[in-house]
Protein backbone atom coordinates (compact mmCIF):
# COMPACT_ATOMS: atom_id res chain seq x y z
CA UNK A 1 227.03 81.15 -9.73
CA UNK A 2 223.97 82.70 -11.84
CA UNK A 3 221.66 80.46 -13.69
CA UNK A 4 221.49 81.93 -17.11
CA UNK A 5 218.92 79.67 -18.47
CA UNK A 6 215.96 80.59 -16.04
CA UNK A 7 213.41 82.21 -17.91
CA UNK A 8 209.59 82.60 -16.29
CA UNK A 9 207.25 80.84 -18.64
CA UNK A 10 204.27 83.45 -19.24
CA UNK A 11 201.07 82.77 -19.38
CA UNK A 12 198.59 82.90 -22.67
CA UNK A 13 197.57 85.99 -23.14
CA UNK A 14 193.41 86.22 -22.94
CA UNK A 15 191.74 89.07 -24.68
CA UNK A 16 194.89 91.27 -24.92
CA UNK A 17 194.32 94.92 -24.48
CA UNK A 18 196.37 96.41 -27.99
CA UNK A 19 197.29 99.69 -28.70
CA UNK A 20 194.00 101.68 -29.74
CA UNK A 21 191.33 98.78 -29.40
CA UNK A 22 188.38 99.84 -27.76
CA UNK A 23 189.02 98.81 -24.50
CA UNK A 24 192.74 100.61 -24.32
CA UNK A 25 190.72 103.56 -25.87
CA UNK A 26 188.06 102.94 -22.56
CA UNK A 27 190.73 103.05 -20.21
CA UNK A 28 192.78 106.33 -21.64
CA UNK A 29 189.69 108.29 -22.00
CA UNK A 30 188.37 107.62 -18.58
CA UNK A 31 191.44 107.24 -16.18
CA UNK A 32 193.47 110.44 -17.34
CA UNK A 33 190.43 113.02 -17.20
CA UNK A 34 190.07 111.72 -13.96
CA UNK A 35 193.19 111.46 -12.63
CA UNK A 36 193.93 115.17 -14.27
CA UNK A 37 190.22 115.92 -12.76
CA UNK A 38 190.96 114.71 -9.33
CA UNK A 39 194.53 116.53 -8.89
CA UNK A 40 193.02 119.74 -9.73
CA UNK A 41 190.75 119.74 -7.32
CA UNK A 42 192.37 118.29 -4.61
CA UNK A 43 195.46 120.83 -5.15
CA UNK A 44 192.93 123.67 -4.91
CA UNK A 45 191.26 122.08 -1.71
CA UNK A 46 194.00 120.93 0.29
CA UNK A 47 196.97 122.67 -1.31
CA UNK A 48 200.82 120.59 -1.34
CA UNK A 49 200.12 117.99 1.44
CA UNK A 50 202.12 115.15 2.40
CA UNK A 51 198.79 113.36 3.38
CA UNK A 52 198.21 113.06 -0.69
CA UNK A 53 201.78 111.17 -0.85
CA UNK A 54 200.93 108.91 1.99
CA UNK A 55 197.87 107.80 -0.20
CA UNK A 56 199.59 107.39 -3.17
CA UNK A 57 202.37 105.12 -1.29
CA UNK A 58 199.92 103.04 -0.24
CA UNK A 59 198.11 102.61 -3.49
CA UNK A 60 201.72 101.93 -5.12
CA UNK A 61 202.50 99.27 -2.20
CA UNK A 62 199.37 97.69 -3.04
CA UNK A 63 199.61 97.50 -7.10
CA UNK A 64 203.34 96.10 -6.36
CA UNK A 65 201.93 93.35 -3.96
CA UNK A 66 199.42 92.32 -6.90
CA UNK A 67 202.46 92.18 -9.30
CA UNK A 68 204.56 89.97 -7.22
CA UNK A 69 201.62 87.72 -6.57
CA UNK A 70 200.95 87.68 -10.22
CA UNK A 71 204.20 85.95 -10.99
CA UNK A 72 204.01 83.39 -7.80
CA UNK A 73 200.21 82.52 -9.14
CA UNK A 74 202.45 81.68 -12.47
CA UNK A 75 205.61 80.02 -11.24
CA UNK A 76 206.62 76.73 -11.05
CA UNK A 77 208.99 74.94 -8.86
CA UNK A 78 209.83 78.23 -7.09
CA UNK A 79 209.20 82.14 -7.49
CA UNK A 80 211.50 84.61 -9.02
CA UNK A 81 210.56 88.15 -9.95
CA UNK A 82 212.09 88.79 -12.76
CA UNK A 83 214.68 91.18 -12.98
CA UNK A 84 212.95 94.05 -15.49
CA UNK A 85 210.10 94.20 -12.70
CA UNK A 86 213.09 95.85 -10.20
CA UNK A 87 211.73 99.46 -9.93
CA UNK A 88 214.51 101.10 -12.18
CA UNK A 89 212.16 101.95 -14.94
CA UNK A 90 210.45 105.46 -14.60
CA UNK A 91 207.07 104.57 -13.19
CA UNK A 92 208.13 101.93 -10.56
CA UNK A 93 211.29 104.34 -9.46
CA UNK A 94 208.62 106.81 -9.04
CA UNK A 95 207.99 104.46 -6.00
CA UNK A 96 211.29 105.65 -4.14
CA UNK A 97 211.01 108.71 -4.56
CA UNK A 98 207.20 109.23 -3.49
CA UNK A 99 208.76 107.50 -0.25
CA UNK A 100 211.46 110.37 -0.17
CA UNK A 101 209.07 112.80 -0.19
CA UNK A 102 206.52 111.41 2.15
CA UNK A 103 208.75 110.73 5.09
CA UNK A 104 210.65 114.12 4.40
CA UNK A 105 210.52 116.31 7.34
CA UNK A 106 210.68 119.09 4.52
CA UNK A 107 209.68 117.80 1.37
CA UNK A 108 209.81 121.54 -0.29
CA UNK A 109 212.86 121.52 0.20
CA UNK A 110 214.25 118.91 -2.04
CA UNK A 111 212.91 121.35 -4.90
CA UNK A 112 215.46 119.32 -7.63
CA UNK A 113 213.61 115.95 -6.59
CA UNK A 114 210.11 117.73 -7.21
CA UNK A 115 211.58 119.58 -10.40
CA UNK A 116 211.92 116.22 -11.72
CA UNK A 117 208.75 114.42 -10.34
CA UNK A 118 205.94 116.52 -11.97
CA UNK A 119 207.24 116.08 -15.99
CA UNK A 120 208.32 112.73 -15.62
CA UNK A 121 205.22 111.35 -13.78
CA UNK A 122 202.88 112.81 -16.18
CA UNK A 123 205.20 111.45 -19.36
CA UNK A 124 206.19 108.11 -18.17
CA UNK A 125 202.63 108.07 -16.61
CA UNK A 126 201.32 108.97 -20.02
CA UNK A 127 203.34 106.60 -21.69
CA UNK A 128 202.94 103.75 -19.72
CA UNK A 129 199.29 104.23 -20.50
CA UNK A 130 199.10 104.27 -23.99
CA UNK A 131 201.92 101.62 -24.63
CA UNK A 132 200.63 99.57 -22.19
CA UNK A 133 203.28 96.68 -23.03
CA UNK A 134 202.90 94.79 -19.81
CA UNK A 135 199.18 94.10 -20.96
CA UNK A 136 199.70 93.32 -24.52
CA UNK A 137 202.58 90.72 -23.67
CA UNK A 138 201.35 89.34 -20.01
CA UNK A 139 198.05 90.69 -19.18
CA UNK A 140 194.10 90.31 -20.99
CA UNK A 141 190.79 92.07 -19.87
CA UNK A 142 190.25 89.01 -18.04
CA UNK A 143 192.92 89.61 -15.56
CA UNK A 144 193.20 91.58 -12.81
CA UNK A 145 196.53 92.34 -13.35
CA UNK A 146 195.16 95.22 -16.20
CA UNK A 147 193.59 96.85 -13.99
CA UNK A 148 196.44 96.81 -11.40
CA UNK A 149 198.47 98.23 -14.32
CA UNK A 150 196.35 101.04 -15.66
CA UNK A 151 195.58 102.29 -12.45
CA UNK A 152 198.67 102.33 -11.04
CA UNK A 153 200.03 104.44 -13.83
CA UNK A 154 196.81 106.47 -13.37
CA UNK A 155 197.99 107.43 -10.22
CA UNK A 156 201.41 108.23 -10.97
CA UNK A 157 199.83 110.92 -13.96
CA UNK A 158 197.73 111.85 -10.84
CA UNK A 159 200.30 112.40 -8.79
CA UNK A 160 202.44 114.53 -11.54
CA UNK A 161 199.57 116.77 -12.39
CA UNK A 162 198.96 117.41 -8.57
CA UNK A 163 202.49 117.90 -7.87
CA UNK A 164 202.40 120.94 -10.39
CA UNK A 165 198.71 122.25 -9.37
CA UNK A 166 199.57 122.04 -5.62
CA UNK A 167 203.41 124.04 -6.60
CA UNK A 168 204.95 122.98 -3.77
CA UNK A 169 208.23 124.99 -5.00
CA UNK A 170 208.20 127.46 -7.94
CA UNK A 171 209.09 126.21 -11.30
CA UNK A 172 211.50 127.87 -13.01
CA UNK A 173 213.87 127.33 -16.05
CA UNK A 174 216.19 126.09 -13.71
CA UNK A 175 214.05 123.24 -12.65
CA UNK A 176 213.44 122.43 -16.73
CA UNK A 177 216.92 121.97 -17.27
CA UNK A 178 217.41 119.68 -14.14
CA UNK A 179 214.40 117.21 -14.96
CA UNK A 180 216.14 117.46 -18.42
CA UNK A 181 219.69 116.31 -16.65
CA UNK A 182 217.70 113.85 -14.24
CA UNK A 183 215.85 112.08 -16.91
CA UNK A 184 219.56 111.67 -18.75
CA UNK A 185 221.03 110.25 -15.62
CA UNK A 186 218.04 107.52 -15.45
CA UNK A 187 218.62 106.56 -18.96
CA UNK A 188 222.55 105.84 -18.15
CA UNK A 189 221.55 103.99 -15.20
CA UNK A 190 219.08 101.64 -17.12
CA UNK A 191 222.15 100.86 -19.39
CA UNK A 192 224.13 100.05 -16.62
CA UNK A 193 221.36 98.31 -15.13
CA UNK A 194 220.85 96.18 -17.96
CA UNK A 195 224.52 95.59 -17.95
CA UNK A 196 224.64 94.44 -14.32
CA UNK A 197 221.65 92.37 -14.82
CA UNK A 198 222.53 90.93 -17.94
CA UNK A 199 222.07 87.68 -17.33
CA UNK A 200 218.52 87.72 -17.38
CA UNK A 201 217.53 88.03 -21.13
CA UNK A 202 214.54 90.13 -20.18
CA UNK A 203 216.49 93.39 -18.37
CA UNK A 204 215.19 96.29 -20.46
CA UNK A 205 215.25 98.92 -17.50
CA UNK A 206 214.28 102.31 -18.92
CA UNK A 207 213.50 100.20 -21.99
CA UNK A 208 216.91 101.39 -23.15
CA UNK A 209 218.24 97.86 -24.37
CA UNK A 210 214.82 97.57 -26.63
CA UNK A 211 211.34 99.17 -27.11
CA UNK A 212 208.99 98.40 -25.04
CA UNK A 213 206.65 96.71 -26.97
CA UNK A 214 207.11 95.31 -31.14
CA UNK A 215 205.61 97.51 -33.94
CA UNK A 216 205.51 101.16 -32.46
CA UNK A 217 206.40 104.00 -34.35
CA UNK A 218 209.14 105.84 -34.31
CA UNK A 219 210.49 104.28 -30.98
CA UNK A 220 211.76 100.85 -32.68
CA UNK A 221 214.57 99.04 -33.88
CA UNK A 222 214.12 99.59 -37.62
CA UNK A 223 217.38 102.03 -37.26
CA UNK A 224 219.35 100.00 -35.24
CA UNK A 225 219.73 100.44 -31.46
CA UNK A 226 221.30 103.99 -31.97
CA UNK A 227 218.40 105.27 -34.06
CA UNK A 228 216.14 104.01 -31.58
CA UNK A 229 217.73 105.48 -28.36
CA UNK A 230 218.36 108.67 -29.77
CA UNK A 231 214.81 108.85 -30.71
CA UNK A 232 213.89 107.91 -26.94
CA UNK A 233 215.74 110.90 -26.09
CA UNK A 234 213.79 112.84 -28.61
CA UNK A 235 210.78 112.13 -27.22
CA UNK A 236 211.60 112.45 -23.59
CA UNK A 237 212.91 115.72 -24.73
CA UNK A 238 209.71 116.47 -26.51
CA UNK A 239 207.45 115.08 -22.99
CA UNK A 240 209.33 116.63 -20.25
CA UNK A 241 209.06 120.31 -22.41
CA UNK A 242 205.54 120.12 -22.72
CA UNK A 243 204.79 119.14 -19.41
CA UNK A 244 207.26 122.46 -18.85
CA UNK A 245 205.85 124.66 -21.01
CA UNK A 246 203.85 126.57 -19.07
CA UNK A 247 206.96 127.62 -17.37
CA UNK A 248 208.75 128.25 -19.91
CA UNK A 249 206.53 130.84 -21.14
CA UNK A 250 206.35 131.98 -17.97
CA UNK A 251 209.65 132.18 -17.27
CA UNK A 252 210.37 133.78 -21.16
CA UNK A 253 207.51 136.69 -20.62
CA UNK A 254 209.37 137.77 -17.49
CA UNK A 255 212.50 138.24 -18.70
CA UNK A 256 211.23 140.27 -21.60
CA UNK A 257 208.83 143.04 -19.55
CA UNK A 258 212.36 142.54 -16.95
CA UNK A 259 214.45 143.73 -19.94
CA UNK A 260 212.02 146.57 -21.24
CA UNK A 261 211.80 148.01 -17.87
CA UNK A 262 215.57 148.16 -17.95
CA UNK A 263 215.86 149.93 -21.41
């Protein structure tokens, strides 16, 4: 039978990193250049190369292995990781499917897979970044666990930004509307997730039971739960088009010189 009344007892928080202090500021303004920086460069150099993924597994591995050791360095009387630390939100799940990918004998082919990658690494990347709720609620700049944090999602916008540099497929309108579909799917499954693990008062997969930190804008509860995860959708809307948009110009100037050489 499940024990509904375990709940991990986390630590106090030391020098919490907050939402536009000066060290959240630090870490935005010299992680993403770099990580944009870095994935430019190496897409020009090496072009789409599993060898990149293979790195970025490893790095992932590693920033997992500090999490889990995180909790055992706070438990007591036995170690649990709690259930919203299962890697069904959108930067852990990244995980999987950088290990689809990298032990693909093809990885161009699975060109849906990659259509949904590259927006959603850059936006959930993003966003993990500059909510940075893990920090605020468990984590201070005296703890290594930050660090872990901010640099994993570093790499994950990394990985996004090389993943459309290095074009291992061509992105097309068709692609757009499948991350579009993909992302939808993922927010279902967090619901059910959250369902399944209900028991656990913290289960906020795909942060679609609660926001992901109190006192942001727009993405709260001060509407109720469907106010808030309509304007979740909104903005993952808003993300995965920008991170598209390119494209979609693209794709938009085509068909009109396609339609004036047909007139």
């Amino acid at each position: 039978m499940i024990d509904s009344a375990v709940v991990v007892q986390y630590p106090e928080v030391l020098y919490p990193v907050t939402i536009m202090s000066v060290p959240h500021i630090l870490f935005l303004s010299v992680l993403l250049p770099v990580a944009v920086f870095c994935a430019s460069k190496l897409a020009k150099k090496y072009g789409f190369t599993k060898k990149i993924f293979w790195v970025c597994a490893f790095i992932a591995m590693v920033c997992e292995t500090e999490k889990i050791l995180f909790f055992v360095r706070e438990a007591a009387g036995g170690f649990r990781l709690p259930a919203e630390h299962l890697p069904f939100n959108m930067c852990t799940f990244q995980i999987l499917l950088i290990f689809i990918v990298m032990l693909s004998a093809n990885p161009q082919k699975h060109k849906i897979l990659l259509s949904f990658m590259f927006p959603t690494m850059i936006a959930g990347g993003f966003m993990g970044m500059f909510v940075a709720s893990a920090v605020q609620d468990f984590h201070g700049l005296l703890d290594i666990a930050t660090y872990r944090y901010f640099f994993f999602h570093a790499m994950v916008v990394f990985l996004g930004f090389y993943l459309y540099f290095s074009k291992p497929i061509r992105y097309d309108i068709k692609s757009y509307l499948s991350a579009l579909f993909f992302a939808y799917v993922m927010l279902i499954s967090g619901i059910w997730m959250n369902a399944f693990f209900g028991w656990y008062p913290n289960a906020n997969f795909m942060f679609s039971a609660r926001p992901p930190s109190e006192g942001l804008p727009i993405i709260n509860l001060n509407n109720g739960w469907t106010g808030y995860i309509f304007a979740i959708m909104c903005l993952g809307l808003l993300l995965i088009t920008l991170c598209y948009l390119p494209v979609i110009i693209r794709e938009a100037r085509d068909f009109l010189k396609s339609r004036k050489k047909s007139v």
